[in-house]
Protein backbone atom coordinates (compact mmCIF):
# COMPACT_ATOMS: atom_id res chain seq x y z
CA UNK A 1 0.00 0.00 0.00
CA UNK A 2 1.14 3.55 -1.07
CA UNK A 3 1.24 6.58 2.24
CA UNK A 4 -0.80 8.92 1.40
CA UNK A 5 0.11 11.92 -1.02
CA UNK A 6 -1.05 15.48 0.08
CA UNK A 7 -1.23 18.35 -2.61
CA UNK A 8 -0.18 21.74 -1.71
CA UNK A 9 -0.93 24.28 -3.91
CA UNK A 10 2.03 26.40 -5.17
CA UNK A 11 0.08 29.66 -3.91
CA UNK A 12 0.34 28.02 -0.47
CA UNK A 13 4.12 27.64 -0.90
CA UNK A 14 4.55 31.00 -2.22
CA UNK A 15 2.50 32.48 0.64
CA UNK A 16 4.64 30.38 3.29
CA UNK A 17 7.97 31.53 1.51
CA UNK A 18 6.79 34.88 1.67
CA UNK A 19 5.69 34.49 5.07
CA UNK A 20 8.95 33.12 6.17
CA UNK A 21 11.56 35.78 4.45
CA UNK A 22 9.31 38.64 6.50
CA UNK A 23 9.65 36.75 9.29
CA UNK A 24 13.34 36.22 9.04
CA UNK A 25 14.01 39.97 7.91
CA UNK A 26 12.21 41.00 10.70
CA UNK A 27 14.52 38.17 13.38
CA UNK A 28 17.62 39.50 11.92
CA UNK A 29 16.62 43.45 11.84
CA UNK A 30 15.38 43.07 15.46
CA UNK A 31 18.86 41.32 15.95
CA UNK A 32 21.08 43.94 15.08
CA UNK A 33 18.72 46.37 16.70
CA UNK A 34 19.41 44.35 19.93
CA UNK A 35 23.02 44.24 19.39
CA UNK A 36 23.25 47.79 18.89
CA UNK A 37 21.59 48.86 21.65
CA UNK A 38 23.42 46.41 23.54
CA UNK A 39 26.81 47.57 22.98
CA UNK A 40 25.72 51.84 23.54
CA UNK A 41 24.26 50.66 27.11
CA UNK A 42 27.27 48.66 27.93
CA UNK A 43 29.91 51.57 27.24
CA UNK A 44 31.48 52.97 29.91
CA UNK A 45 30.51 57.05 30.05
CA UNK A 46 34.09 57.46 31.90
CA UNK A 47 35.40 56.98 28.59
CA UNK A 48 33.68 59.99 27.48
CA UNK A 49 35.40 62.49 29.61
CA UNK A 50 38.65 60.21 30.54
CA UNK A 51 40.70 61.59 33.68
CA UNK A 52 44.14 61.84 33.76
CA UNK A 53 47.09 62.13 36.13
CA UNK A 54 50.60 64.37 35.67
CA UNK A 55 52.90 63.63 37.88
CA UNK A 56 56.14 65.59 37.35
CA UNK A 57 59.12 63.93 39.83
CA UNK A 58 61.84 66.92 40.41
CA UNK A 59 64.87 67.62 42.94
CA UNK A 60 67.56 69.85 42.69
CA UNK A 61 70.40 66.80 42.31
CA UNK A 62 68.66 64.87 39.71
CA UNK A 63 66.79 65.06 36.33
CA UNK A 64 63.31 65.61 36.32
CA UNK A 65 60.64 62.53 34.98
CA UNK A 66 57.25 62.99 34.16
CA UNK A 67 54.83 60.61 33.90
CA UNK A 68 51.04 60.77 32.43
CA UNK A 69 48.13 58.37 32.78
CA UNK A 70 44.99 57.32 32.30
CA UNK A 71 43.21 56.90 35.50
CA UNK A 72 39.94 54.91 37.19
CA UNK A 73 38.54 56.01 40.15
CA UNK A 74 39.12 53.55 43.16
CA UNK A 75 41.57 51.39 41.27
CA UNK A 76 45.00 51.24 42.16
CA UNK A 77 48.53 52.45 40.89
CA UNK A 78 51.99 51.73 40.87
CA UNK A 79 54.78 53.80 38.98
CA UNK A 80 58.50 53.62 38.75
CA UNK A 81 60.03 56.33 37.68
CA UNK A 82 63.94 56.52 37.68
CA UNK A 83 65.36 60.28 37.67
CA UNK A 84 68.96 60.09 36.82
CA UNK A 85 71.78 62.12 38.17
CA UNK A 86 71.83 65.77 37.02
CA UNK A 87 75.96 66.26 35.84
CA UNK A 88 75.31 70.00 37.06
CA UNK A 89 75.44 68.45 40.59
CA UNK A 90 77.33 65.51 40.18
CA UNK A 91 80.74 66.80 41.50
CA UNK A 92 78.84 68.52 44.33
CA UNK A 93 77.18 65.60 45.54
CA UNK A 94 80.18 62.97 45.01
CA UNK A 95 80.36 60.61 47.72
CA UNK A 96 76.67 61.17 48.88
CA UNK A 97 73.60 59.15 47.82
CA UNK A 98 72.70 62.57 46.16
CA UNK A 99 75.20 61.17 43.37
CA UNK A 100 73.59 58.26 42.69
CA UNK A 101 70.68 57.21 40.60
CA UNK A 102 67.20 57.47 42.02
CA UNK A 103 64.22 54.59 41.50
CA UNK A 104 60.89 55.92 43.37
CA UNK A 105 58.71 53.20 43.66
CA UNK A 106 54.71 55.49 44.46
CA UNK A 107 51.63 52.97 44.96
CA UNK A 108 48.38 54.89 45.11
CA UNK A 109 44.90 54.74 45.19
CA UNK A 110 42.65 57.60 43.75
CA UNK A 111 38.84 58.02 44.95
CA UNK A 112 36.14 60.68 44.63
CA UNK A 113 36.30 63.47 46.34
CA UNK A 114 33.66 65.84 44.82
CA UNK A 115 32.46 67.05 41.60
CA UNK A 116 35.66 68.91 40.62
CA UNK A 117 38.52 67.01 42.61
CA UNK A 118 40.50 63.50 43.46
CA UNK A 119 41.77 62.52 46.41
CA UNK A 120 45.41 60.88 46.26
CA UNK A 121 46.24 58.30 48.56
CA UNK A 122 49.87 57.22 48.39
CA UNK A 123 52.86 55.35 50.20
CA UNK A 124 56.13 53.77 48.93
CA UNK A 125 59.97 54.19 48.74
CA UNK A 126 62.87 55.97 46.80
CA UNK A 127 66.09 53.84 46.45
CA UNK A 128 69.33 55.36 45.27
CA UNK A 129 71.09 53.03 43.42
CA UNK A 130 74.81 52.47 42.06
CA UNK A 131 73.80 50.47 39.10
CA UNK A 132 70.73 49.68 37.53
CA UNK A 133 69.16 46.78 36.10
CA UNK A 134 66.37 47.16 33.56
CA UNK A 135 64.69 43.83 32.73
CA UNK A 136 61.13 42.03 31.95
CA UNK A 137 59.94 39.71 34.69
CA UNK A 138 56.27 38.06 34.56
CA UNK A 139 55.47 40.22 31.38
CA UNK A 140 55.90 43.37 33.90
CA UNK A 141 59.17 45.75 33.84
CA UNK A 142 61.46 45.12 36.61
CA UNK A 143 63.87 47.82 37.04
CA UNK A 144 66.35 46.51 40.10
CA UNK A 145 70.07 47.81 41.15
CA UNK A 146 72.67 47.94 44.07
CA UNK A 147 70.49 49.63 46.17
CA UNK A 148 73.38 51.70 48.49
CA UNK A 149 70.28 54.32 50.69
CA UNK A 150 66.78 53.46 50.70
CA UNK A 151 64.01 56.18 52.03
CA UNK A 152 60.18 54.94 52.74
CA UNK A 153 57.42 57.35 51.80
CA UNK A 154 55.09 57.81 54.32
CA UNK A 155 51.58 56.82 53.61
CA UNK A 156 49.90 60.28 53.00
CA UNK A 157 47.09 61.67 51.08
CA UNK A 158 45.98 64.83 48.87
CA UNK A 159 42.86 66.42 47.61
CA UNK A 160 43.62 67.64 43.98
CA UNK A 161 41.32 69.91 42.05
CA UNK A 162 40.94 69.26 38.20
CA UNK A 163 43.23 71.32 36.61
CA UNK A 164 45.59 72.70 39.85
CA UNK A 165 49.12 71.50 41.01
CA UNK A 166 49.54 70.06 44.21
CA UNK A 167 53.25 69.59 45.20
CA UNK A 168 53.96 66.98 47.61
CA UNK A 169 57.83 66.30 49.10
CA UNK A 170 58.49 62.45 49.00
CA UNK A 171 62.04 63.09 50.32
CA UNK A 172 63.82 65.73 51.88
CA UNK A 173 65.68 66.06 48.47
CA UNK A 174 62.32 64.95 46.29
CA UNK A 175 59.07 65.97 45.17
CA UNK A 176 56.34 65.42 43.07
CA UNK A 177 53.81 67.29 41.05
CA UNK A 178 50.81 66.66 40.93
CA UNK A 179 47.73 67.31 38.31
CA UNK A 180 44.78 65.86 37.40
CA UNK A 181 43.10 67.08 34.16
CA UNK A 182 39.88 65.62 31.98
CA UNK A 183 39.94 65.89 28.22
């Protein structure tokens, strides 16, 4: 015995066809719609008016270094900047740690501190050193040395207003500038 044959006419088929490509034109419009909208509500609106810091290291016995960066609220920092030995002052300062290279290692954290400011906590170290060692360890710079006088920064903070310097010493021969602008 034969199944049963069922005849469709081809204005049916047409009809379903047509039915189906709307359909799918509208799945994939509403798609991208979703997609799009997706990806605006998911940016981050920091991004639109990034923050950054200027930090300018200075002394009267070394070359100045100046660092910039893009900063987060609430995240935390670390910088090494290494301010070598101005030759102006290296004959004065012969035989002193003054003489030698310096390798200031700041960690901070930055919060909120109003509409138009930052507050800057920081603590960490300066270490003069004799020689130094630049090298890549754990896919993050290491810069080491003969470390011949060591000085700890005090944990301290600052309130910074967009767009002002604050200046704080780190050492008694050291200190840093501080900005914090918006683009």
């Amino acid at each position: 015995m034969l199944p049963p044959t069922f005849s469709v006419d081809t204005d049916t088929r047409i009809q379903q066809a047509i039915l189906y490509g709307d359909n799918m034109r509208k799945l994939i419009i509403a798609v991208f719609v979703i997609i799009l909208v997706s990806g605006c509500s998911s940016s981050n609106k920091s991004d639109v008016n990034p923050t950054y810091l200027n930090m300018t290291y200075f002394s009267n016995n070394l070359l100045p270094a100046f660092i910039e960066k893009k900063i987060v609220k609430g995240k935390k920092y670390q910088y090494i900047p290494v301010m070598n030995v101005n030759p102006d002052g290296w004959k004065k300062n012969m035989g002193t740690h003054l003489a030698l290279i310096a390798r200031i290692t700041l960690n901070y954290i930055i919060y909120h501190e109003g509409k138009d400011s930052i507050k800057l906590s920081y603590y960490g170290d300066v270490s003069y050193l004799s020689t130094l060692k630049i090298g890549i360890f754990n896919v993050k710079q290491d810069i080491g040395g003969d470390v011949k006088k060591q000085f700890i920064i005090p944990a301290g903070s600052v309130t910074i207003k967009y767009g002002e310097d604050k200046i704080v010493g780190l050492t008694d021969d050291i200190k840093v500038q501080f900005q914090v602008t918006r683009q």
